[in-house]
Protein backbone atom coordinates (compact mmCIF):
# COMPACT_ATOMS: atom_id res chain seq x y z
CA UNK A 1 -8.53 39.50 29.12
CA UNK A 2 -11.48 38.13 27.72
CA UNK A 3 -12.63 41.02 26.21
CA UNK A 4 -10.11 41.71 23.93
CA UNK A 5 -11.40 42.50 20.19
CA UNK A 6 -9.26 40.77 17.50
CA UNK A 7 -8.01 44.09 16.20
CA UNK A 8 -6.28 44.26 20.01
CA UNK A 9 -4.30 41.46 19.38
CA UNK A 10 -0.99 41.30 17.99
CA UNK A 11 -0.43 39.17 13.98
CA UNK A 12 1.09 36.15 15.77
CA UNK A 13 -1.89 35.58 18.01
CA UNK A 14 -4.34 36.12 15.62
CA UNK A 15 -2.43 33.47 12.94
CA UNK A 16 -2.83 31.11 15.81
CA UNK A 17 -6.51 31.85 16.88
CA UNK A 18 -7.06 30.99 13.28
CA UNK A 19 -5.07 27.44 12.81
CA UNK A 20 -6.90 26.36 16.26
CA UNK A 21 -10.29 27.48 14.51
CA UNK A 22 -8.96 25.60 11.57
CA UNK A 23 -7.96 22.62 13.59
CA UNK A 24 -11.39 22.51 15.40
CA UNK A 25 -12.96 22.51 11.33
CA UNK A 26 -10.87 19.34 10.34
CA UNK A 27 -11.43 17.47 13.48
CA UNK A 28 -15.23 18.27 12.86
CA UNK A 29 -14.97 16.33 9.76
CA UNK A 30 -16.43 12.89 9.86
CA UNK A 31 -14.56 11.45 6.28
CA UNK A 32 -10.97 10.51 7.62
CA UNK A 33 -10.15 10.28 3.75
CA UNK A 34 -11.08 14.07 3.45
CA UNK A 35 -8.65 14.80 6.00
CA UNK A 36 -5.91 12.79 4.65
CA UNK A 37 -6.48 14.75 1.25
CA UNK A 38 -6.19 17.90 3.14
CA UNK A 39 -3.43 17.32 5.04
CA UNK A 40 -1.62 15.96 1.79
CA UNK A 41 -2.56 19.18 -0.56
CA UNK A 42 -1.03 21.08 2.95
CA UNK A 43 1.97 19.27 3.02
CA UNK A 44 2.46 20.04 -0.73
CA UNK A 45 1.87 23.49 -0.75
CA UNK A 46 4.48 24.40 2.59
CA UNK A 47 7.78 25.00 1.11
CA UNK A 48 9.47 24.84 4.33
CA UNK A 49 11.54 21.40 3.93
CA UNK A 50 11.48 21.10 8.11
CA UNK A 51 7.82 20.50 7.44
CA UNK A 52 8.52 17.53 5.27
């Protein structure tokens, strides 16, 4: 299983292997304040309104 190229996988799998890599970027993040912002412009830009 482990050996699985990215190509292999299927769209939904790779969308999440990216928002975990993009989870483990924010919690690397030392300014809280940066996060905030982030999480703010996020919440902006989703136009689902179950997200807000």
């Amino acid at each position: 299983m482990g050996d699985l190229s990215p190509s292999d996988m299927p769209p939904d799998i790779k969308a999440e292997v990216k928002a975990s890599l993009t989870v483990q970027q924010v919690v690397q993040m030392e300014s809280l304040d940066e996060v905030k912002s982030m999480v703010r412009t996020y919440a902006e830009n989703v136009s689902d309104p179950c997200v807000r």
